[in-house]
PDB file of N, CA and C in Angstrom:
ATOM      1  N   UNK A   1     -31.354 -19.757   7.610  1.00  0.00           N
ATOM      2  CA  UNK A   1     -30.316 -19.379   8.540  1.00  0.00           C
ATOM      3  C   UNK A   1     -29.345 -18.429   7.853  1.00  0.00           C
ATOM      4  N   UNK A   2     -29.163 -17.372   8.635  1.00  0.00           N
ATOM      5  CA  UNK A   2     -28.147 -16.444   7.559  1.00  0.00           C
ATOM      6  C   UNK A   2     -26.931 -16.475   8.650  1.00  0.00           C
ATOM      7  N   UNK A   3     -25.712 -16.183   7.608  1.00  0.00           N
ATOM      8  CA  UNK A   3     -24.542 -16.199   7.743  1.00  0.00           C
ATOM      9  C   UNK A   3     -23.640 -15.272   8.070  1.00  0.00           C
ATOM     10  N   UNK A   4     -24.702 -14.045   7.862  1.00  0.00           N
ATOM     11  CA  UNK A   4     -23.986 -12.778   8.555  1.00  0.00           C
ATOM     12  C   UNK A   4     -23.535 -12.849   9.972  1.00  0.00           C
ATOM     13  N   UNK A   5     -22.412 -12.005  10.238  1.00  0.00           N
ATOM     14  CA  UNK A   5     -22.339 -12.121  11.673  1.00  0.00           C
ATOM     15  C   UNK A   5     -21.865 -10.733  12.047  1.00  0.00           C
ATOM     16  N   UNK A   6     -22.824 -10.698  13.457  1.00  0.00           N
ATOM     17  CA  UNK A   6     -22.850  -8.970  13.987  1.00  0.00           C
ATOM     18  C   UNK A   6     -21.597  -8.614  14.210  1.00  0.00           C
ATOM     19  N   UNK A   7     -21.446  -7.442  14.084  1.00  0.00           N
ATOM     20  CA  UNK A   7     -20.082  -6.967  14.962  1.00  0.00           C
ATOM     21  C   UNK A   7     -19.517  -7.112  16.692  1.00  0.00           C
ATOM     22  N   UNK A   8     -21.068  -7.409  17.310  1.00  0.00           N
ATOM     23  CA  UNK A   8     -20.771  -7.941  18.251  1.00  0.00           C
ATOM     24  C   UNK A   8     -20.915  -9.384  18.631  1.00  0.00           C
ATOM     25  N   UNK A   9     -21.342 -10.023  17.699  1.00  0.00           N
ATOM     26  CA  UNK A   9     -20.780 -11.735  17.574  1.00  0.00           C
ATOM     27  C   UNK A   9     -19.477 -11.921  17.152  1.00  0.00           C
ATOM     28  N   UNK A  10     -18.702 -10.966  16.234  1.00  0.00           N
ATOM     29  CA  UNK A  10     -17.212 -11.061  16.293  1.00  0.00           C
ATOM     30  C   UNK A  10     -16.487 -10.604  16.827  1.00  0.00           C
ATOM     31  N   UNK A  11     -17.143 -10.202  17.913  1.00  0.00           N
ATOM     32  CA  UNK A  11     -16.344  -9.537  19.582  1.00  0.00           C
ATOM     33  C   UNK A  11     -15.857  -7.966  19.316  1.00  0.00           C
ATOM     34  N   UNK A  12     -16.228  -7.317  18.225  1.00  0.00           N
ATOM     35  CA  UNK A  12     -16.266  -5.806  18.034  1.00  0.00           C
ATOM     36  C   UNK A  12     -16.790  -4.996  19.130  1.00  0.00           C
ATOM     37  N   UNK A  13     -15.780  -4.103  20.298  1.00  0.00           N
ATOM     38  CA  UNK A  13     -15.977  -3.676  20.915  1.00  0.00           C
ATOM     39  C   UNK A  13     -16.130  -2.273  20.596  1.00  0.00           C
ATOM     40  N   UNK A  14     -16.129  -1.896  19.601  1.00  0.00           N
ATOM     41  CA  UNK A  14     -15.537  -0.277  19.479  1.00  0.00           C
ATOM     42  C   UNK A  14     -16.184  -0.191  18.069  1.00  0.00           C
ATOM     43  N   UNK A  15     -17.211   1.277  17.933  1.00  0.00           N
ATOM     44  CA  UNK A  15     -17.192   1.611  17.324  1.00  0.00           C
ATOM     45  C   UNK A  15     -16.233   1.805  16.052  1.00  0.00           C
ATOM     46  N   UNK A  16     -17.088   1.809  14.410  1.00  0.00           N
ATOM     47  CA  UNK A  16     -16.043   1.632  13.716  1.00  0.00           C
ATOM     48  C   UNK A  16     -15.077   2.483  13.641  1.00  0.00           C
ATOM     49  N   UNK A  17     -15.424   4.016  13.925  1.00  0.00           N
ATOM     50  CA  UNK A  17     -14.355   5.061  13.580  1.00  0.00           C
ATOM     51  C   UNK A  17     -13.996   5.522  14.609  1.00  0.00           C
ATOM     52  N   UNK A  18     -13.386   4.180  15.250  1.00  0.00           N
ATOM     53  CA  UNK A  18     -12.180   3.710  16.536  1.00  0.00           C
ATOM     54  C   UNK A  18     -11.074   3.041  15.791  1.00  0.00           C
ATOM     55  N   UNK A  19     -11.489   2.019  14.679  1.00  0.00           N
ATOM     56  CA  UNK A  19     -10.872   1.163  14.694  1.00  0.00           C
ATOM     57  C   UNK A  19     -10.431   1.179  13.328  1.00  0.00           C
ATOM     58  N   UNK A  20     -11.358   2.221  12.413  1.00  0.00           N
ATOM     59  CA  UNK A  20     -11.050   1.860  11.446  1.00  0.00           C
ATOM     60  C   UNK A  20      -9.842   2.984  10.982  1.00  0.00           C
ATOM     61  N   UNK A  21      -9.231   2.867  10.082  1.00  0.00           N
ATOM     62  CA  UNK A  21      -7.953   4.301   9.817  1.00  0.00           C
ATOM     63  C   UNK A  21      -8.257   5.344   9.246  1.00  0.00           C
ATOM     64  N   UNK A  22      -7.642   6.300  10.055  1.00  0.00           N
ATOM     65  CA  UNK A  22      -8.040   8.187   9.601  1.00  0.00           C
ATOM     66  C   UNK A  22      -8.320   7.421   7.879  1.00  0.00           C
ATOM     67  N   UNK A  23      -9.328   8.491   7.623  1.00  0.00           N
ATOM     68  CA  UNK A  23      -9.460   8.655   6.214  1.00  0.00           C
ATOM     69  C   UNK A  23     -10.276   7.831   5.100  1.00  0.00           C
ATOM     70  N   UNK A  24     -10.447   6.733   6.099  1.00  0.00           N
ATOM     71  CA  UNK A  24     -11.360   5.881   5.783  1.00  0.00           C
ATOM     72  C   UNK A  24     -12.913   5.551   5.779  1.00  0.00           C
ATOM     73  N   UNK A  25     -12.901   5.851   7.078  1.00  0.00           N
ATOM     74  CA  UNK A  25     -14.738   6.232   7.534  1.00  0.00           C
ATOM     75  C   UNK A  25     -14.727   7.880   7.618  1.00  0.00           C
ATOM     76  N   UNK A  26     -15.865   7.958   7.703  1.00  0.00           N
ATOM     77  CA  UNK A  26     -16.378   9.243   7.791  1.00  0.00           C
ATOM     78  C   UNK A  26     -15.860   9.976   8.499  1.00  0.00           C
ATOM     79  N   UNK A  27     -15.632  11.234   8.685  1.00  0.00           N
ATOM     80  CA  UNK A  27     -15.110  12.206  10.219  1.00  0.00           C
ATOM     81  C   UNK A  27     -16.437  11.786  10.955  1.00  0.00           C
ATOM     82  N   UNK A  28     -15.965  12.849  12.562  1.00  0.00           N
ATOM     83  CA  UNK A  28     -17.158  12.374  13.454  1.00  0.00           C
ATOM     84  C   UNK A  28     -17.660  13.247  12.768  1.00  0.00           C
ATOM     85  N   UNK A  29     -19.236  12.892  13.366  1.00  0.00           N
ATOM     86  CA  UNK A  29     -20.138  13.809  13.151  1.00  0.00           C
ATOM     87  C   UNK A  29     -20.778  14.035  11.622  1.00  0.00           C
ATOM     88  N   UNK A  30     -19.838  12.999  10.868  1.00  0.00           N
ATOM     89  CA  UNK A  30     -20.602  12.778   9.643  1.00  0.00           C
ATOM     90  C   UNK A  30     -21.200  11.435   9.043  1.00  0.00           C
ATOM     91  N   UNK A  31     -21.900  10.916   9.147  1.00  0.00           N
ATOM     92  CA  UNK A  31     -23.147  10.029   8.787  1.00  0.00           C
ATOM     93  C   UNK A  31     -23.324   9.490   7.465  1.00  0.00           C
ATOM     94  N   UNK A  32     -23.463   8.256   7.088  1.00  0.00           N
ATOM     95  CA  UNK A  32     -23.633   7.625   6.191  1.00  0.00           C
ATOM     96  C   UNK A  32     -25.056   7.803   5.677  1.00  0.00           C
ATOM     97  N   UNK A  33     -25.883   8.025   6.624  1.00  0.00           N
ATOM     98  CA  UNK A  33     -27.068   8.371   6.357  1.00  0.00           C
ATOM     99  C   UNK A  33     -27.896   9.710   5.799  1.00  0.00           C
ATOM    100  N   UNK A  34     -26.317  10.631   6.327  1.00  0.00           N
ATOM    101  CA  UNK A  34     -26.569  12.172   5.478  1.00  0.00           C
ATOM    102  C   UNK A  34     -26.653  11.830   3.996  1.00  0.00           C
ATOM    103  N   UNK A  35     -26.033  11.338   3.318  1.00  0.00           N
ATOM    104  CA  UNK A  35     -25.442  10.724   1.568  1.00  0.00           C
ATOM    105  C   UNK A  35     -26.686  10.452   1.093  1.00  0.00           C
ATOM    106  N   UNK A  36     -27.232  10.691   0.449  1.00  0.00           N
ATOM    107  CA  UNK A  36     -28.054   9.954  -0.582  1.00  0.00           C
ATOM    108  C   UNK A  36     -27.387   8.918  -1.344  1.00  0.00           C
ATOM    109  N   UNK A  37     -27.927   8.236  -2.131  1.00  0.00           N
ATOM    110  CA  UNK A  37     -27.279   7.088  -2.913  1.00  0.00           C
ATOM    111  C   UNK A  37     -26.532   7.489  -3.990  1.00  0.00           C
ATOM    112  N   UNK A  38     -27.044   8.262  -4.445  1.00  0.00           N
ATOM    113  CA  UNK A  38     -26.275   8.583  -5.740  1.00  0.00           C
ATOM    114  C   UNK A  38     -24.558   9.109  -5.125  1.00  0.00           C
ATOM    115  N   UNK A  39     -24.495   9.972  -4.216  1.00  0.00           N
ATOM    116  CA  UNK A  39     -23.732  10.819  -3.348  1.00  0.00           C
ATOM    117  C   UNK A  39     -22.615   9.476  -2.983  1.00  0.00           C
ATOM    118  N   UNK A  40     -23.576   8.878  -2.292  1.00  0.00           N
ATOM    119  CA  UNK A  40     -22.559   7.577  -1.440  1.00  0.00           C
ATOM    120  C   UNK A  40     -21.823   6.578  -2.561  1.00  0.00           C
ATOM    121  N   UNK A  41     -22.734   6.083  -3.765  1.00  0.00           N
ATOM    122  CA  UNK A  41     -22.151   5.379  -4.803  1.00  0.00           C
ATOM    123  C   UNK A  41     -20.715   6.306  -5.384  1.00  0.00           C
ATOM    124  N   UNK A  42     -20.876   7.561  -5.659  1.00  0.00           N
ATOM    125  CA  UNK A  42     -19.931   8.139  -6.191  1.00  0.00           C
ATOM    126  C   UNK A  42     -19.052   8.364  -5.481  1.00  0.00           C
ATOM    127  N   UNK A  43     -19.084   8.542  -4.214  1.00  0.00           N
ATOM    128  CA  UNK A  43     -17.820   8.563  -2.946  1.00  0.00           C
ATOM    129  C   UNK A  43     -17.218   7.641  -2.892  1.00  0.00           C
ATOM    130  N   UNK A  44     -17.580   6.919  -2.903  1.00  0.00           N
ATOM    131  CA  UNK A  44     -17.422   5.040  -2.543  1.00  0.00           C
ATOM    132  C   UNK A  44     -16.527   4.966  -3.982  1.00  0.00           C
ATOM    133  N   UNK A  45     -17.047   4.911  -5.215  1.00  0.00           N
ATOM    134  CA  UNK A  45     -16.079   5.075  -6.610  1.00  0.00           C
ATOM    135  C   UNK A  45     -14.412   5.840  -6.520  1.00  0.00           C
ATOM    136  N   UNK A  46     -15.276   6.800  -5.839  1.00  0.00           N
ATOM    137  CA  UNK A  46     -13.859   8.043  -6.188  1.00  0.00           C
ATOM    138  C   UNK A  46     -12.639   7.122  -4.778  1.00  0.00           C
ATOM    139  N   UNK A  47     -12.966   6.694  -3.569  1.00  0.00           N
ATOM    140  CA  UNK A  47     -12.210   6.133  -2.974  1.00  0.00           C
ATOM    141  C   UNK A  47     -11.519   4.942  -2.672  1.00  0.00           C
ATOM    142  N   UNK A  48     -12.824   3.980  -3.915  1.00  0.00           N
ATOM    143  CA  UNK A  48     -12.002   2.789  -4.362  1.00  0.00           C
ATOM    144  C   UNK A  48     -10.854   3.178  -5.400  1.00  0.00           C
ATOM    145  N   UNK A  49     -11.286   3.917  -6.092  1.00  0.00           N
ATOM    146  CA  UNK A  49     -10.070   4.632  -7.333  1.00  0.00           C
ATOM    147  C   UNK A  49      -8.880   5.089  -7.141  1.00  0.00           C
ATOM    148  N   UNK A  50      -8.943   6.392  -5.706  1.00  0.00           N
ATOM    149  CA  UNK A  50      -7.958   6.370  -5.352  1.00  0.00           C
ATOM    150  C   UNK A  50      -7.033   5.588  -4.097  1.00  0.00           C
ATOM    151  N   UNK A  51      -7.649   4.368  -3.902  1.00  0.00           N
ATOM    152  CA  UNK A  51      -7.322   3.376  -2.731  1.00  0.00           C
ATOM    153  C   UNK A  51      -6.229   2.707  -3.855  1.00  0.00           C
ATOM    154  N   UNK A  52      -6.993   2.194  -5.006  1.00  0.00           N
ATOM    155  CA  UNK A  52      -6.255   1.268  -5.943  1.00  0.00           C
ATOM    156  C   UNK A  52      -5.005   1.935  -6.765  1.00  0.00           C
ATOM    157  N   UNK A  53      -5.173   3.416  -6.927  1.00  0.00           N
ATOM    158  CA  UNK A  53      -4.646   3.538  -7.846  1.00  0.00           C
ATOM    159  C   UNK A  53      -3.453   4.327  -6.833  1.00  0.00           C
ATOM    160  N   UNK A  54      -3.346   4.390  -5.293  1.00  0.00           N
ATOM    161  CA  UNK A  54      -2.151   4.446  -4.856  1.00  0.00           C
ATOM    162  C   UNK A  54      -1.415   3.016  -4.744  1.00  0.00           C
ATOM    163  N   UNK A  55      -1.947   1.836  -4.621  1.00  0.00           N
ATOM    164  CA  UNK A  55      -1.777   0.620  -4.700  1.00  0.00           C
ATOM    165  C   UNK A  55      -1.159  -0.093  -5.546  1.00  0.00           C
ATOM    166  N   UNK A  56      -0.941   0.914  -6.478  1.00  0.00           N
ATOM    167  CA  UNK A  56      -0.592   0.258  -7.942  1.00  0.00           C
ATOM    168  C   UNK A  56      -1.603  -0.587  -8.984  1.00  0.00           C
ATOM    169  N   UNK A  57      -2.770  -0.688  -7.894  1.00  0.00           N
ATOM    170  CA  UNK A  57      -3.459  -1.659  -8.829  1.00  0.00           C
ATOM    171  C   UNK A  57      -4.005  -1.312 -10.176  1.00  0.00           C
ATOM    172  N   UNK A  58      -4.496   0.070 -10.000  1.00  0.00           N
ATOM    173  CA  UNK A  58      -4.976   0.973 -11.074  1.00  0.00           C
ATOM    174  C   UNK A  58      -4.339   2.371 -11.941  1.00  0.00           C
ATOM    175  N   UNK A  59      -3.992   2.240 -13.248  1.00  0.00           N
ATOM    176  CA  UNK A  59      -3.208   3.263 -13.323  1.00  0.00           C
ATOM    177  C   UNK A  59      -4.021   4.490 -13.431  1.00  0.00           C
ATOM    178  N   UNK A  60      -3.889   5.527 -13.554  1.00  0.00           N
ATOM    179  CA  UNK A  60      -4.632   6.755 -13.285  1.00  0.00           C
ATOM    180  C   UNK A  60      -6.063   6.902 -14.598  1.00  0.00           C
ATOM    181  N   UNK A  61      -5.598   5.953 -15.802  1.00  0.00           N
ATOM    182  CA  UNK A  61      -6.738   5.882 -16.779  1.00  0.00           C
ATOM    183  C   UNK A  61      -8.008   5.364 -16.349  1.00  0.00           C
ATOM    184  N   UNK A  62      -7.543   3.992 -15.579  1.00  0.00           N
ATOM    185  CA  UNK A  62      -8.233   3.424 -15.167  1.00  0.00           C
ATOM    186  C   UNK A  62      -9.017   3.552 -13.781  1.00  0.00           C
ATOM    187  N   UNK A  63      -8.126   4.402 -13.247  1.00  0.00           N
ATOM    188  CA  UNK A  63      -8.647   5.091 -11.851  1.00  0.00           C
ATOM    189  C   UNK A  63      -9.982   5.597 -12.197  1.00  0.00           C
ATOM    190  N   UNK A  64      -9.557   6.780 -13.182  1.00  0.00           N
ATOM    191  CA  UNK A  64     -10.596   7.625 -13.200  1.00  0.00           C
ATOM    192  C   UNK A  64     -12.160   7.553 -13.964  1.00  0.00           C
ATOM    193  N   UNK A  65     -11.881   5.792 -14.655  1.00  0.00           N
ATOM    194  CA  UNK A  65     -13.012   5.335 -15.419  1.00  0.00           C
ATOM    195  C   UNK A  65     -14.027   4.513 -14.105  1.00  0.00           C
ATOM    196  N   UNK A  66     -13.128   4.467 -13.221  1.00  0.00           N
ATOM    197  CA  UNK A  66     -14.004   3.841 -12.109  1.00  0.00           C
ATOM    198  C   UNK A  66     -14.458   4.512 -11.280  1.00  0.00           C
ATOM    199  N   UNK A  67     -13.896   6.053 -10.967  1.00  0.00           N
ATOM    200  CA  UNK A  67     -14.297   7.208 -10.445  1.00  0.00           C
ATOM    201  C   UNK A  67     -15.588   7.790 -10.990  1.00  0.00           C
ATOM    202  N   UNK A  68     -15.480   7.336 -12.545  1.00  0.00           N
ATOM    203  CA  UNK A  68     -16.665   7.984 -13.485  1.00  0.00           C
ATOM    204  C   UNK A  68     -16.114   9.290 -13.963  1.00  0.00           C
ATOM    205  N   UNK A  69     -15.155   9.706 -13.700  1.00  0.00           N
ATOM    206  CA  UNK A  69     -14.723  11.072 -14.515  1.00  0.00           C
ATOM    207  C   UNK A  69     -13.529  11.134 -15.489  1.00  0.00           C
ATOM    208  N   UNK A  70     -12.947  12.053 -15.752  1.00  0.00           N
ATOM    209  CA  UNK A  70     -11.831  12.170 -16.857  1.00  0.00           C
ATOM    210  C   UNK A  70     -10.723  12.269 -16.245  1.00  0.00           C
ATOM    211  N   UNK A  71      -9.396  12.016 -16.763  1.00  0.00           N
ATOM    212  CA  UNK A  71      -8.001  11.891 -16.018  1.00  0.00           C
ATOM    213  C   UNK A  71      -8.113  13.239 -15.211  1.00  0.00           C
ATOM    214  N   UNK A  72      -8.362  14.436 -15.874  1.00  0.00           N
ATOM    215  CA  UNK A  72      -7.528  15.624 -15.454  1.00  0.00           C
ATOM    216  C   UNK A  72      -8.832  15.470 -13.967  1.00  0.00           C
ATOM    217  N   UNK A  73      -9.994  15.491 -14.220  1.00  0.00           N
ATOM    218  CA  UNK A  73     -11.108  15.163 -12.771  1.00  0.00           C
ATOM    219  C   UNK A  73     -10.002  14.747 -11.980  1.00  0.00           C
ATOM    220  N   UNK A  74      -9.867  13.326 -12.174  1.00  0.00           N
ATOM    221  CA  UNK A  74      -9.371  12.555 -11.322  1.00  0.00           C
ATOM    222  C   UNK A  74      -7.776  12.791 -10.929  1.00  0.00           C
ATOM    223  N   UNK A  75      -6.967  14.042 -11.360  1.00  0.00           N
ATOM    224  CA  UNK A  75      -6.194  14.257 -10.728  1.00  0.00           C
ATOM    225  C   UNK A  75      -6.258  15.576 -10.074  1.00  0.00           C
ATOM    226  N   UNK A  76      -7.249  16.403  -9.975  1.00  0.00           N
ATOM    227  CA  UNK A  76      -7.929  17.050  -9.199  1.00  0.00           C
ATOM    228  C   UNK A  76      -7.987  16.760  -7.629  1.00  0.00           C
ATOM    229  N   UNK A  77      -8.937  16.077  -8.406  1.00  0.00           N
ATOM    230  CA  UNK A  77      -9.302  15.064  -6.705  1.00  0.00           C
ATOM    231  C   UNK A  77      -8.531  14.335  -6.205  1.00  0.00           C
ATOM    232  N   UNK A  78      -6.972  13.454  -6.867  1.00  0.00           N
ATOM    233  CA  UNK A  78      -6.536  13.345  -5.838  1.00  0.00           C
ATOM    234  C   UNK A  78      -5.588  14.743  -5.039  1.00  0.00           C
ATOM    235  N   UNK A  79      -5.396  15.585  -5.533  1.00  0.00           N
ATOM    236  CA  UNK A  79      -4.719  16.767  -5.109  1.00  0.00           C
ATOM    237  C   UNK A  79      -5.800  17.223  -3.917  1.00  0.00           C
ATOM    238  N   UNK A  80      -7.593  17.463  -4.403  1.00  0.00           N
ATOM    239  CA  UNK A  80      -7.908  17.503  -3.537  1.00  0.00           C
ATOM    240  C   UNK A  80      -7.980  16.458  -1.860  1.00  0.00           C
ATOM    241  N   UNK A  81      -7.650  15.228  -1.991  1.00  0.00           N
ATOM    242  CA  UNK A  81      -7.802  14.371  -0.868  1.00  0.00           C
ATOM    243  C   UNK A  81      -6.300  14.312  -0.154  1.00  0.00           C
ATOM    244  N   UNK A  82      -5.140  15.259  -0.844  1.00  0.00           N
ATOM    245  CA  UNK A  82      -4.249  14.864  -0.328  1.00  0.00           C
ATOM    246  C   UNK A  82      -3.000  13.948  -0.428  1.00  0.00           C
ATOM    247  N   UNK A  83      -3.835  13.383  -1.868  1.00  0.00           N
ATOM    248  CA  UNK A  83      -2.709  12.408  -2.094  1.00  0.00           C
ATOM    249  C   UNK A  83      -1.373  12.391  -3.266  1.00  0.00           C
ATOM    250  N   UNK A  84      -0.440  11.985  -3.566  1.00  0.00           N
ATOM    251  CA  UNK A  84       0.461  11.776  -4.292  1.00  0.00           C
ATOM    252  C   UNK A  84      -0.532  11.761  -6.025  1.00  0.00           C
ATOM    253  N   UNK A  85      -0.085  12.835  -7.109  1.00  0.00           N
ATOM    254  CA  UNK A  85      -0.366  12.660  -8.479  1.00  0.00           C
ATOM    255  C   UNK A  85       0.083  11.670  -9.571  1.00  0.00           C
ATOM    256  N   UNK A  86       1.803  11.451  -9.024  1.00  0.00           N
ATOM    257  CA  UNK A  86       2.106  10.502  -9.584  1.00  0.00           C
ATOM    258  C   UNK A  86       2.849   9.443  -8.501  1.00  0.00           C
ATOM    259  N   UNK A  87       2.734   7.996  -9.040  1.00  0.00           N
ATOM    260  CA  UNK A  87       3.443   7.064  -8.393  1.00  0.00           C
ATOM    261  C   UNK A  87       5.070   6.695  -8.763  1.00  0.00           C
ATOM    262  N   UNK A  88       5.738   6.879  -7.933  1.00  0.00           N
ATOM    263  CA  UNK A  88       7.252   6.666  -8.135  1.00  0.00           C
ATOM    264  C   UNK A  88       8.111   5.595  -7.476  1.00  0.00           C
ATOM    265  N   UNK A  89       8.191   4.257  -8.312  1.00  0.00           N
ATOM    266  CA  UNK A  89       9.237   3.312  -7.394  1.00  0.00           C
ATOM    267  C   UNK A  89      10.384   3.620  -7.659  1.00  0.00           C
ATOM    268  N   UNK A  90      10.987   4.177  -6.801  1.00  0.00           N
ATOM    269  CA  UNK A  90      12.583   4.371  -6.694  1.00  0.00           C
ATOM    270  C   UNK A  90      13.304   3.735  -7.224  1.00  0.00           C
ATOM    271  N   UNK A  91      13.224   2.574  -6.862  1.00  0.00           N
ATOM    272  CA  UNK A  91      14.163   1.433  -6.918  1.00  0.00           C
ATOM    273  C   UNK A  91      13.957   1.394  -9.023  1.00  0.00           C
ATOM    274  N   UNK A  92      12.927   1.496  -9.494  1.00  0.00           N
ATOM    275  CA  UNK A  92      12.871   1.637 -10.787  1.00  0.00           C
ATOM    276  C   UNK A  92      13.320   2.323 -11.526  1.00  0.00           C
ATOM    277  N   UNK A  93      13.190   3.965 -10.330  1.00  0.00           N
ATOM    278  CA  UNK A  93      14.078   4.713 -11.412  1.00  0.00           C
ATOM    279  C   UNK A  93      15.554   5.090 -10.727  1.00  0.00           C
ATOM    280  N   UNK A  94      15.909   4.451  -9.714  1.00  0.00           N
ATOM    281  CA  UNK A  94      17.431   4.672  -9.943  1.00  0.00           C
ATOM    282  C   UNK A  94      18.324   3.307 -11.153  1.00  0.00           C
ATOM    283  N   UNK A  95      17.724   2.062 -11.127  1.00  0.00           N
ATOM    284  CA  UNK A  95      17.809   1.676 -12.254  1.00  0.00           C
ATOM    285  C   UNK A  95      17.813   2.108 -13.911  1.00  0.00           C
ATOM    286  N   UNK A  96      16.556   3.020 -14.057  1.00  0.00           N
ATOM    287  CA  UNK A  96      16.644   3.820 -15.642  1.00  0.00           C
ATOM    288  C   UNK A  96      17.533   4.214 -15.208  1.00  0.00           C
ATOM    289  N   UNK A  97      17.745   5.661 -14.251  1.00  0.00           N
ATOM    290  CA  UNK A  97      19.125   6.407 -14.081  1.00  0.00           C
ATOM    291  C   UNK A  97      20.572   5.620 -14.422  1.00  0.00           C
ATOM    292  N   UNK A  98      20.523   4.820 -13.976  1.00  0.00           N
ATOM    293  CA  UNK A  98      22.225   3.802 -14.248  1.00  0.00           C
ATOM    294  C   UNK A  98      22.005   3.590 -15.606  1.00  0.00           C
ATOM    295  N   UNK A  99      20.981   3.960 -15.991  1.00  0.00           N
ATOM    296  CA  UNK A  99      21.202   2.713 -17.431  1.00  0.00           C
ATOM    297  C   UNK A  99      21.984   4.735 -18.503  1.00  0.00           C
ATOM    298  N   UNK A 100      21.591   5.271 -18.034  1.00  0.00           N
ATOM    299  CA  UNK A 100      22.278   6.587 -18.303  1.00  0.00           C
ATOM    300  C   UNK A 100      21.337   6.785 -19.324  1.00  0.00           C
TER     301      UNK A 100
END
């Protein structure tokens, strides 16, 4: 007996890239099935990397060892996807700032 359960046994009415958020699934018209494996493993890397490493979870060393490439790669790419190079908590550095 397996334990999986369909998307429409968990009442999933809607296609995923309805439901799921810009940027996440594929654009239309692009296919998981276009990717070869090698292609899809390394996509899948580069967007857990930069998922985590806007998250705080990963700092950019570590981003980019899970990306499979070198820091400066991996700040490439996030410039290419759009995203923030460095992470900044405010609240941290108006604290250094006071400390003068």
């Amino acid at each position: 007996m397996s334990n999986i359960v369909t998307p429409a046994q968990a009442g999933v009415q809607k296609a995923p890239q309805d439901w799921i958020p810009a940027g996440v699934y594929p654009p239309r018209g692009m296919h998981l099935q276009s990717f070869n494996p090698e292609e899809f493993s390394r996509e899948m890397r580069l967007a857990t990397a930069i998922t985590w490493y806007e998250q705080g979870k990963a700092s950019q060393e570590v981003a980019a060892r899970i990306a499979g490439m070198n820091r400066t790669d991996f700040l490439l790419a996030l410039a290419r996807a759009g995203k923030d190079s460095f992470q900044v908590d405010f609240s941290d550095l108006d604290r250094e700032l006071s400390l003068g």
